[in-house]
Protein backbone atom coordinates (compact mmCIF):
# COMPACT_ATOMS: atom_id res chain seq x y z
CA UNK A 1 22.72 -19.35 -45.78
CA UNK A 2 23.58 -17.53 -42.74
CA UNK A 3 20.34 -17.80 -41.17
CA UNK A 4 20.16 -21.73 -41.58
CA UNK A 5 23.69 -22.16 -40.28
CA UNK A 6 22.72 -20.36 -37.18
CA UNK A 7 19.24 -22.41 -36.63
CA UNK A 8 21.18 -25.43 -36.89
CA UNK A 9 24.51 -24.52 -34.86
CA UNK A 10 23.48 -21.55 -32.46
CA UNK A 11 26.26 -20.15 -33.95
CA UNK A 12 26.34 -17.02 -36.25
CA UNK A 13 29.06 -16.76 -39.20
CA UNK A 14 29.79 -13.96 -41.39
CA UNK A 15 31.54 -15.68 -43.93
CA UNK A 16 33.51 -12.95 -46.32
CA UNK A 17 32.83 -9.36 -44.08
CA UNK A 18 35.48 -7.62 -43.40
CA UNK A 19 36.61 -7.66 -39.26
CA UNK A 20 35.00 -3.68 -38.88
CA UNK A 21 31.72 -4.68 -39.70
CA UNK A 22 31.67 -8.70 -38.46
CA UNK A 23 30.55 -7.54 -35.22
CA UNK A 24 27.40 -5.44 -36.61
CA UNK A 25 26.62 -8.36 -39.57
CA UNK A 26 26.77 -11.09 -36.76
CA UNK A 27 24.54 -9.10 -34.36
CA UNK A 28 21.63 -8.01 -37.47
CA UNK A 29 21.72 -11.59 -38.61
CA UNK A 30 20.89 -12.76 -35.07
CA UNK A 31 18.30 -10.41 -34.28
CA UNK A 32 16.38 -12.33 -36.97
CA UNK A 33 16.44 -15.45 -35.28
CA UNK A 34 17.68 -15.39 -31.72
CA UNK A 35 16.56 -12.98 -28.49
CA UNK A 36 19.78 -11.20 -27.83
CA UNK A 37 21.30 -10.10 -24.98
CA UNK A 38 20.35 -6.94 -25.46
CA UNK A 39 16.92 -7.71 -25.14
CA UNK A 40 17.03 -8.51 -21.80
CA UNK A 41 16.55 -5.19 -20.31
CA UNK A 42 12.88 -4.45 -21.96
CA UNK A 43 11.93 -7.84 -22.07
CA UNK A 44 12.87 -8.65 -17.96
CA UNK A 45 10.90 -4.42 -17.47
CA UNK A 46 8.17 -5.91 -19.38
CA UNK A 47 7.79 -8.91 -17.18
CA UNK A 48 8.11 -7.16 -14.09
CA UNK A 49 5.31 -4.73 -15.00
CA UNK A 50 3.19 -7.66 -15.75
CA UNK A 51 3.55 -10.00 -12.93
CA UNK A 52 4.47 -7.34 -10.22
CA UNK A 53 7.43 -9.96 -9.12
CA UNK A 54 10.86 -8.72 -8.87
CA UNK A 55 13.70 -9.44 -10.79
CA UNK A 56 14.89 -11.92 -8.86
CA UNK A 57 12.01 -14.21 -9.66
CA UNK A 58 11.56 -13.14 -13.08
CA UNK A 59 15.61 -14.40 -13.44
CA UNK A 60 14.54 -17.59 -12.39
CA UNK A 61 11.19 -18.17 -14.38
CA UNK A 62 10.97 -22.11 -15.29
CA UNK A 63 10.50 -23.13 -18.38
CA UNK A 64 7.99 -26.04 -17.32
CA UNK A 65 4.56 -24.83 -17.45
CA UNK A 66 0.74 -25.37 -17.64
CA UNK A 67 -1.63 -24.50 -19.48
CA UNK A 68 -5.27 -24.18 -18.26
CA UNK A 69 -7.96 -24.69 -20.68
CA UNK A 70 -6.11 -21.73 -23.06
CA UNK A 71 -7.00 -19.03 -20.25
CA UNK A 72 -4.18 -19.51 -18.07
CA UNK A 73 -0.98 -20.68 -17.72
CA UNK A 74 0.65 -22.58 -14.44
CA UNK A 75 4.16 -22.21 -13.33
CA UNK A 76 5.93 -22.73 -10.14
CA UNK A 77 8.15 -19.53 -8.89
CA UNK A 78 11.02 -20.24 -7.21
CA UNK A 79 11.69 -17.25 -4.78
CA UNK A 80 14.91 -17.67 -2.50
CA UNK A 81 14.06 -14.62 -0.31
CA UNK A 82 11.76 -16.11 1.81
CA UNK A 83 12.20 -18.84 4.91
CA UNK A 84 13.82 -22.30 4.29
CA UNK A 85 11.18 -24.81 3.03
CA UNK A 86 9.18 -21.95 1.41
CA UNK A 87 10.85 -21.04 -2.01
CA UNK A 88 8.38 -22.52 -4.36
CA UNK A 89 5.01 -20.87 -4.67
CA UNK A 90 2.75 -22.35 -7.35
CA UNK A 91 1.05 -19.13 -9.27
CA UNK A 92 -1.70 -18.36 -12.37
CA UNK A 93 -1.44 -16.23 -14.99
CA UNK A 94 -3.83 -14.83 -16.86
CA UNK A 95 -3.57 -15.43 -20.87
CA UNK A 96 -5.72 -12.93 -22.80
CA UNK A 97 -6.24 -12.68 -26.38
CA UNK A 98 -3.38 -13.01 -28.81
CA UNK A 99 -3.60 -9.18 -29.20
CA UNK A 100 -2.89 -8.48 -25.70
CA UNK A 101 -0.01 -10.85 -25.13
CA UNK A 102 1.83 -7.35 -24.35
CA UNK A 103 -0.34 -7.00 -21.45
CA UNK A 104 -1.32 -10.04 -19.40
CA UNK A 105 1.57 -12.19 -17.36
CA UNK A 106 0.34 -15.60 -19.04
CA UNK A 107 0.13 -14.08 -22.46
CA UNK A 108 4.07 -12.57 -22.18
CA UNK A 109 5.02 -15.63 -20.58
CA UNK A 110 3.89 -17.83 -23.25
CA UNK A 111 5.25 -15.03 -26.24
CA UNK A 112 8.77 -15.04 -25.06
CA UNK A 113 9.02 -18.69 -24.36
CA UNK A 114 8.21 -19.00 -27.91
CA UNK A 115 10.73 -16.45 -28.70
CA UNK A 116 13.36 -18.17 -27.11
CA UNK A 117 12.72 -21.54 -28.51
CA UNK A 118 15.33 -21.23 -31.56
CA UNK A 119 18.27 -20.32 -28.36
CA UNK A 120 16.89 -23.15 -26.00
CA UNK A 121 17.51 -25.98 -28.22
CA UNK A 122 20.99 -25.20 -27.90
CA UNK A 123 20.96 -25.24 -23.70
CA UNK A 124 22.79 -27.79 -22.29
CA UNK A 125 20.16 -27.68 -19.17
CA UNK A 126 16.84 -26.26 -20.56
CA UNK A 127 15.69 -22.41 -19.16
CA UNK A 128 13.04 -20.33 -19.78
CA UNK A 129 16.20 -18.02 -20.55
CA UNK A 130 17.87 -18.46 -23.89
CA UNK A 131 19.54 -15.79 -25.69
CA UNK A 132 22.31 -15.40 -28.11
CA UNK A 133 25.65 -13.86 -26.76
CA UNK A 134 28.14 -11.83 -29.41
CA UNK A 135 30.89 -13.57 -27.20
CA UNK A 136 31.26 -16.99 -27.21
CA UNK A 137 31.39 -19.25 -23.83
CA UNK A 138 34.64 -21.59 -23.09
CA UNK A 139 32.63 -24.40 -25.21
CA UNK A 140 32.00 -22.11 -28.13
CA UNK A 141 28.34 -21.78 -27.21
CA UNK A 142 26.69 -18.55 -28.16
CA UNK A 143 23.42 -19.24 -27.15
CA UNK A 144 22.99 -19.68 -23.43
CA UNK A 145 21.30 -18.79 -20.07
CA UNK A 146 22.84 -15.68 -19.23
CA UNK A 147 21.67 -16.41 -15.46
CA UNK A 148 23.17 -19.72 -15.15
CA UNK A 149 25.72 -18.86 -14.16
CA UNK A 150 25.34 -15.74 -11.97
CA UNK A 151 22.20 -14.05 -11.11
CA UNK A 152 23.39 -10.72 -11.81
CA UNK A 153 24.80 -11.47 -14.94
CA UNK A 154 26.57 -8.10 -15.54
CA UNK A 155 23.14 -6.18 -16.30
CA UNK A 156 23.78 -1.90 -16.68
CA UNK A 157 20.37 -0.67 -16.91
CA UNK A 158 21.82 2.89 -16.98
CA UNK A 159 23.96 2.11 -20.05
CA UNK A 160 20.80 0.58 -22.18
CA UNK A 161 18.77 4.01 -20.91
CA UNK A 162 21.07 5.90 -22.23
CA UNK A 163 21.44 3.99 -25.69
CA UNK A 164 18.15 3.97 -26.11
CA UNK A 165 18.36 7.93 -25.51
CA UNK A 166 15.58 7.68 -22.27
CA UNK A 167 14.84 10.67 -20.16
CA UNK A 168 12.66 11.31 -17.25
CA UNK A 169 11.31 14.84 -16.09
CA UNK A 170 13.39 17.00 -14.17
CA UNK A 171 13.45 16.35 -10.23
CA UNK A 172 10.99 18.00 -8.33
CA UNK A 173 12.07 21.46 -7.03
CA UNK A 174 14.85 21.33 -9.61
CA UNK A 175 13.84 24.32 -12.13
CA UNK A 176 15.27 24.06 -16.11
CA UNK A 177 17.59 25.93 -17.54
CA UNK A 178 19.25 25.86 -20.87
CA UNK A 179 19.60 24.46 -23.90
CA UNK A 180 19.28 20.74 -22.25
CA UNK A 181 16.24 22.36 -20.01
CA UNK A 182 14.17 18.79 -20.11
CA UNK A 183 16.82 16.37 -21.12
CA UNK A 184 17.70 14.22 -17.67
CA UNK A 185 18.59 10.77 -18.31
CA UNK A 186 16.40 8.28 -16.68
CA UNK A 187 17.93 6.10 -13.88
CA UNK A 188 16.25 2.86 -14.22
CA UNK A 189 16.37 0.11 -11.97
CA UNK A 190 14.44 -2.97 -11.64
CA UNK A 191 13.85 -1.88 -8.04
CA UNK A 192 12.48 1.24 -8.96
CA UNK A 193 10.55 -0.31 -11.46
CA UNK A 194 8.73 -2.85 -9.28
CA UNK A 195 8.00 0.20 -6.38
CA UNK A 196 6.13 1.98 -9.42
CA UNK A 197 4.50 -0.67 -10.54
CA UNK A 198 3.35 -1.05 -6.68
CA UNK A 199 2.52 1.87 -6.20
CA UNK A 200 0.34 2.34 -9.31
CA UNK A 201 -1.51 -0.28 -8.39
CA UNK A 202 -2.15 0.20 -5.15
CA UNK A 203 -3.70 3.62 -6.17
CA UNK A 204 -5.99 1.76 -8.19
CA UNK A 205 -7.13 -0.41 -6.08
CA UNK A 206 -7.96 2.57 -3.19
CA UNK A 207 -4.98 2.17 -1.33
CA UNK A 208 -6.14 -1.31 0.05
CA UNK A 209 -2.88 -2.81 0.68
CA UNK A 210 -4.31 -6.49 1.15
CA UNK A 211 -6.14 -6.23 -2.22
CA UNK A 212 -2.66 -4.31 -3.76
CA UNK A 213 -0.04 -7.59 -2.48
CA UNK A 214 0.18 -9.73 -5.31
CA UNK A 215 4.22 -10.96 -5.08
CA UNK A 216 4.34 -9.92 -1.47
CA UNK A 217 2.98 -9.68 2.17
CA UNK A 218 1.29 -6.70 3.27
CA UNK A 219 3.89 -5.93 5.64
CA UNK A 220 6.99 -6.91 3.22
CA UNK A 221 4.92 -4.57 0.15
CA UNK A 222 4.92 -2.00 2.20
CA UNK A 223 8.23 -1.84 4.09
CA UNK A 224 10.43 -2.89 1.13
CA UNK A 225 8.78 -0.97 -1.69
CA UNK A 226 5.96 1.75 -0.64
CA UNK A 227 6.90 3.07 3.00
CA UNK A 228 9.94 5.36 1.57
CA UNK A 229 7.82 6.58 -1.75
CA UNK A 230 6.87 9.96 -1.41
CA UNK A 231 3.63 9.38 -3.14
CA UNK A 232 2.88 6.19 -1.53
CA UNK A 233 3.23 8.50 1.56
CA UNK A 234 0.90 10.89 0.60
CA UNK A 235 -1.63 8.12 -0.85
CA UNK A 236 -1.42 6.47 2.61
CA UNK A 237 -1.71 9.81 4.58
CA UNK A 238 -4.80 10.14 2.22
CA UNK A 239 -6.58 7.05 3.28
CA UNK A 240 -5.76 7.44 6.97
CA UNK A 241 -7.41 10.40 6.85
CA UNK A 242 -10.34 9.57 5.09
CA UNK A 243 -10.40 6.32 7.31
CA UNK A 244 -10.63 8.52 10.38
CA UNK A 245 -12.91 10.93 9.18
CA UNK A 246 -15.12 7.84 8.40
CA UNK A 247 -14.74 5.91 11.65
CA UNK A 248 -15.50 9.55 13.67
CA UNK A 249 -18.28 9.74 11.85
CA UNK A 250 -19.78 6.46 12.70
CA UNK A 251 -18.80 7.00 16.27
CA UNK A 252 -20.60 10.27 15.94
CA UNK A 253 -23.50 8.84 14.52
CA UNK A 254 -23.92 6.51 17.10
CA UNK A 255 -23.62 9.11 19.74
CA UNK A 256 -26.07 10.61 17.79
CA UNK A 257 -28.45 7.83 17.17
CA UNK A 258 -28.17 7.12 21.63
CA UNK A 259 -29.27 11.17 21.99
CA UNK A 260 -32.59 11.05 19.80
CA UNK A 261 -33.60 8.27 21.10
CA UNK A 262 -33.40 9.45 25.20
CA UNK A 263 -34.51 12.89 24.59
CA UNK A 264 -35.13 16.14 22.49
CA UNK A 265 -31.43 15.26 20.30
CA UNK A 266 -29.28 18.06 21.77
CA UNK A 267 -27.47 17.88 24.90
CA UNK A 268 -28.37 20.94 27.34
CA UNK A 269 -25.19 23.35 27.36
CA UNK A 270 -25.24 26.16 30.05
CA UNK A 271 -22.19 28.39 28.51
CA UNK A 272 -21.39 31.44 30.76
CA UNK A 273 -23.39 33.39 28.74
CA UNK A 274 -26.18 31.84 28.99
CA UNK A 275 -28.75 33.29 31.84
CA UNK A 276 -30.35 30.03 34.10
CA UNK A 277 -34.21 30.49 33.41
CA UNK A 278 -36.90 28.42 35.71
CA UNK A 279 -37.05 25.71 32.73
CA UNK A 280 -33.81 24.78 33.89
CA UNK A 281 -34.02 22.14 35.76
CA UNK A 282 -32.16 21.23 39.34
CA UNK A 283 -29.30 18.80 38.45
CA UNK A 284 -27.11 17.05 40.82
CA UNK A 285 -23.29 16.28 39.09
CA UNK A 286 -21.91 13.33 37.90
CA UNK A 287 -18.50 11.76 37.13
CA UNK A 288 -17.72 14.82 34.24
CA UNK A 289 -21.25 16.23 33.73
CA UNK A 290 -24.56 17.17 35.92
CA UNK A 291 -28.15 14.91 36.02
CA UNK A 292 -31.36 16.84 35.40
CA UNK A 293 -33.59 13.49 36.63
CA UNK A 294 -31.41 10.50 37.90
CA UNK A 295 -34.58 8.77 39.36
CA UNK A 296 -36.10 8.88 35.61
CA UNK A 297 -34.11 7.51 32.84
CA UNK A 298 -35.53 8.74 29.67
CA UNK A 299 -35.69 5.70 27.76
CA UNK A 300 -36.56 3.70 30.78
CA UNK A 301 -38.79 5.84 33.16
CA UNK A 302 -37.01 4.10 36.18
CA UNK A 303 -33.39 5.42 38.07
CA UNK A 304 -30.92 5.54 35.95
CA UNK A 305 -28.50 2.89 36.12
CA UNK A 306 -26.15 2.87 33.47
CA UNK A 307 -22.38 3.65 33.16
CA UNK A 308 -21.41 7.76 33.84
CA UNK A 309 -19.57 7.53 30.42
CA UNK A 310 -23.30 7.06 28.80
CA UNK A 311 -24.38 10.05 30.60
CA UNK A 312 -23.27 12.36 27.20
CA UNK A 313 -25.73 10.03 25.29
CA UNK A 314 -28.37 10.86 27.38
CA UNK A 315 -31.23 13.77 27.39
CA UNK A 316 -30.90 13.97 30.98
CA UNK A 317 -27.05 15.03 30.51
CA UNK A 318 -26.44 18.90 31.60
CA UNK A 319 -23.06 20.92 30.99
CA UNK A 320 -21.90 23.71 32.83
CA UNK A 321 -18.69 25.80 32.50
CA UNK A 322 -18.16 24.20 35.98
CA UNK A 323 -17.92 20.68 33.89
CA UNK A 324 -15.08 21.34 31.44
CA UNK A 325 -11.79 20.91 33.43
CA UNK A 326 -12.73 17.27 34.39
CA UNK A 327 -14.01 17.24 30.70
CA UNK A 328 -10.61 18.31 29.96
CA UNK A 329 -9.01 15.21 31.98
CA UNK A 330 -11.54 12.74 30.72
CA UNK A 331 -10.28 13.48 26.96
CA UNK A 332 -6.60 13.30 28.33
CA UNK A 333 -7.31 9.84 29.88
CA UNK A 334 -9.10 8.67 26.94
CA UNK A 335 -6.09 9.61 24.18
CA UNK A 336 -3.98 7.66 27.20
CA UNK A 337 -5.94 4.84 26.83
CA UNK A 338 -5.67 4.07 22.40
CA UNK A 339 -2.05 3.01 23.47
CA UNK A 340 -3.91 -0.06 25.24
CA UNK A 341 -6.16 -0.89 22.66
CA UNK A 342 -6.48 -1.66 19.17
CA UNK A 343 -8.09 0.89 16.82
CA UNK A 344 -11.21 -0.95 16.20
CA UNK A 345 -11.61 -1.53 19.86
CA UNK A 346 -11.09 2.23 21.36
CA UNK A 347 -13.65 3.56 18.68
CA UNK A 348 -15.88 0.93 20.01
CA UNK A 349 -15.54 1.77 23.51
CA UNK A 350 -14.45 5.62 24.10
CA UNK A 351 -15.60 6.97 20.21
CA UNK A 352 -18.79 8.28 21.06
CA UNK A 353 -17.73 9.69 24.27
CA UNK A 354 -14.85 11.72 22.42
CA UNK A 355 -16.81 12.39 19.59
CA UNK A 356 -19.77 14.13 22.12
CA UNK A 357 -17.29 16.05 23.87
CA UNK A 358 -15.19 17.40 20.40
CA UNK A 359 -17.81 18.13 18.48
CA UNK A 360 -20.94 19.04 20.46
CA UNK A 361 -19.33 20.54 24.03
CA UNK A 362 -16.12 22.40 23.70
CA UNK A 363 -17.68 23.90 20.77
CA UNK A 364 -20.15 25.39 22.70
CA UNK A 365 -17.47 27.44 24.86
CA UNK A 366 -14.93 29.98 23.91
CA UNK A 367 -11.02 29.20 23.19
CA UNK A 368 -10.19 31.24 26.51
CA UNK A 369 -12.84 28.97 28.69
CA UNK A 370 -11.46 26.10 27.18
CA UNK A 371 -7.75 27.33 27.81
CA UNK A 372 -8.05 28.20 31.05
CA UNK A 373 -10.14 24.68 32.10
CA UNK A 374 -7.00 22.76 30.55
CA UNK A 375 -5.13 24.74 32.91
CA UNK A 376 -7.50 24.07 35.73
CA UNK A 377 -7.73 20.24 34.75
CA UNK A 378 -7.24 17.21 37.82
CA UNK A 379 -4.88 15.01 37.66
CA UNK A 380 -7.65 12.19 38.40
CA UNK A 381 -9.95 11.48 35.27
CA UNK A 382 -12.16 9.12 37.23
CA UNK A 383 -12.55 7.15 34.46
CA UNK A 384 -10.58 4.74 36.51
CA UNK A 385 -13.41 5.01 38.86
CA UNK A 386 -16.18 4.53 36.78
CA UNK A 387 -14.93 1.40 34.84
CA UNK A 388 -15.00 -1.87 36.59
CA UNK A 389 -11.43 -3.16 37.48
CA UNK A 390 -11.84 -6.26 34.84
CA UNK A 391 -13.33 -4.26 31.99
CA UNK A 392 -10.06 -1.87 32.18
CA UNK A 393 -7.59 -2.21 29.53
């Protein structure tokens, strides 16, 4: 009798229970027909872990929708963050099977709109929200939008935590002790919520922000919920260092690649330990290293004719200990010069130079040589010299 007074009134009775225990009978009664207010706080986690939008949006979530061919359903977000004239964005959510409704945006969607059917009938203005309120409003409704008529609606997410009896591990560096060694209640908020969610999945996806922004920019993802994250830090740190190791490498390569194919592969080092034999040959300097035949190019037979900065590409290219304080101020000109150019375009224009010099010269002399040449350096790299005016950046 209860039951079908509520599904045709939205309003629960308790006809005959005593005042002590109308509050609990009028709450288990509508728990059988009605989503409660109290099952807002898993229900609005669950849909933020599914669609990655904030809570915000997920407050606002229309109850007009369209369904695509049982695979998808269409709705149109309304998201008041963003510029004038841009608060509707049109989105697609995947369905799934009935046994993942849990688990797919479109599937959840579609669940608790069916949920909150019974509730919505009673709406003055329909709403994808519709729950039923222990409190009745000023019209004796007990079923209602409980964001109609403010946003926040009065939601404690610590107080639901903690009557649910939710606990998180212990802070890190924090060691336990006593009785209560692992018991730290778990400070939930939707904001913290969507940053994990965020964060997990840009792991997955590689740390590829573009591929990781579902709800967001790239830029707004990462300043509003990743950049203060200490793992998203460490993920990022991660990937920037695996992206440079990977872009040195290419440049390397290349360097490489330029070497084999203009002589024997290695560049001719004279260290100061070295003794000069009668193979060496006479060389006449260059910009930052020394020429053992500029009237024969090795790949072309004729004078060489190329750029000095292709010189360390070159198996004509000779290095003395003589070399390494203007090899010293070319390095120092060419860190000066990534705060003129892009990434992409530096690697493509100095890369191979640095790369030659890091990793196949300065190794070849000892920390105090290259110490002492850093102290030795000139203030002029020439690399102003050696680059036409309009090809500067």
């Amino acid at each position: 009798m209860a039951l079908d007074t509520a599904r045709r009134t939205g309003r629960v009775s308790t006809t005959g229970v005593t005042a002590p225990l109308r509050a609990h009978a009028r709450q288990s009664i509508a728990e059988r027909l009605f989503v409660t207010r109290d099952d807002l706080y898993p229900l609005l986690a669950l849909l933020i872990i599914t669609t990655g939008w904030n809570l915000e949006v997920i407050k606002e979530l229309p109850v007009a929708h369209r369904i695509i061919e049982g695979r998808a359903v269409e709705i149109e977000l309304l998201k008041r963050r963003r510029g004038s004239g841009r608060w509707h964005q049109t989105v697609t959510w995947e369905i799934g099977s009935p046994s993942q409704e849990l688990h797919t945006p479109g599937g959840l969607y579609l669940l608790l709109h069916r949920l909150m059917e019974p509730a919505r009938n009673f709406l003055e203005v329909p709403a994808f929200w519709a729950v039923w309120h222990h409190q009745p409003d000023n019209h004796h409704r007990e079923c209602r939008n409980p964001f109609a008529k403010t946003l926040a609606a009065s939601l404690k997410w610590a107080r639901w935590t903690a009557r649910h009896g939710l606990f998180a591990d212990p802070p890190l560096g924090v060691v336990p002790t006593g009785e209560n060694a692992g018991a730290h209640p778990l400070r939930l908020t939707a904001n913290q919520l969507k940053t994990s969610i965020d964060v997990r999945r840009t792991r997955q996806l590689g740390g590829h922000l573009p591929s990781a922004a579902r709800s967001n920019s790239t830029r707004v993802l990462f300043r509003n919920y990743l950049s203060g994250d200490h793992t998203t830090i460490d993920w990022a740190q991660e990937v920037v260092s695996e992206a440079f190791v990977d872009v040195e490498r290419a440049a390397y390569d290349a360097h490489r690649r330029a070497l084999i194919a203009t002589g024997p592969g290695e560049l001719r080092i004279v260290t100061s330990n070295a003794s000069i034999t009668s193979d060496t040959p006479p060389t006449a300097d260059t910009a930052w290293a020394a020429c053992a035949d500029h009237e024969h190019h090795p790949a072309t037979g004729r004078r060489c004719a190329v750029s000095f900065l292709d010189c360390f590409h070159c198996g004509n290219c000779v290095i003395t200990p003589g070399h390494l304080p203007r090899l010293i101020s070319l390095l120092d000109a060419l860190e000066e010069r990534r705060a003129r150019l892009s990434d992409a375009e530096w690697w493509k224009r100095y890369g191979p130079v640095w790369t030659a010099i890091r990793r196949d010269i300065l190794p070849k002399f000892s920390a105090a040589e290259v110490s002492n040449a850093h102290q030795r350096r000139p203030d002029d790299s020439l690399l102003d010299l050696v680059e036409p005016e309009w090809e500067r950046p």
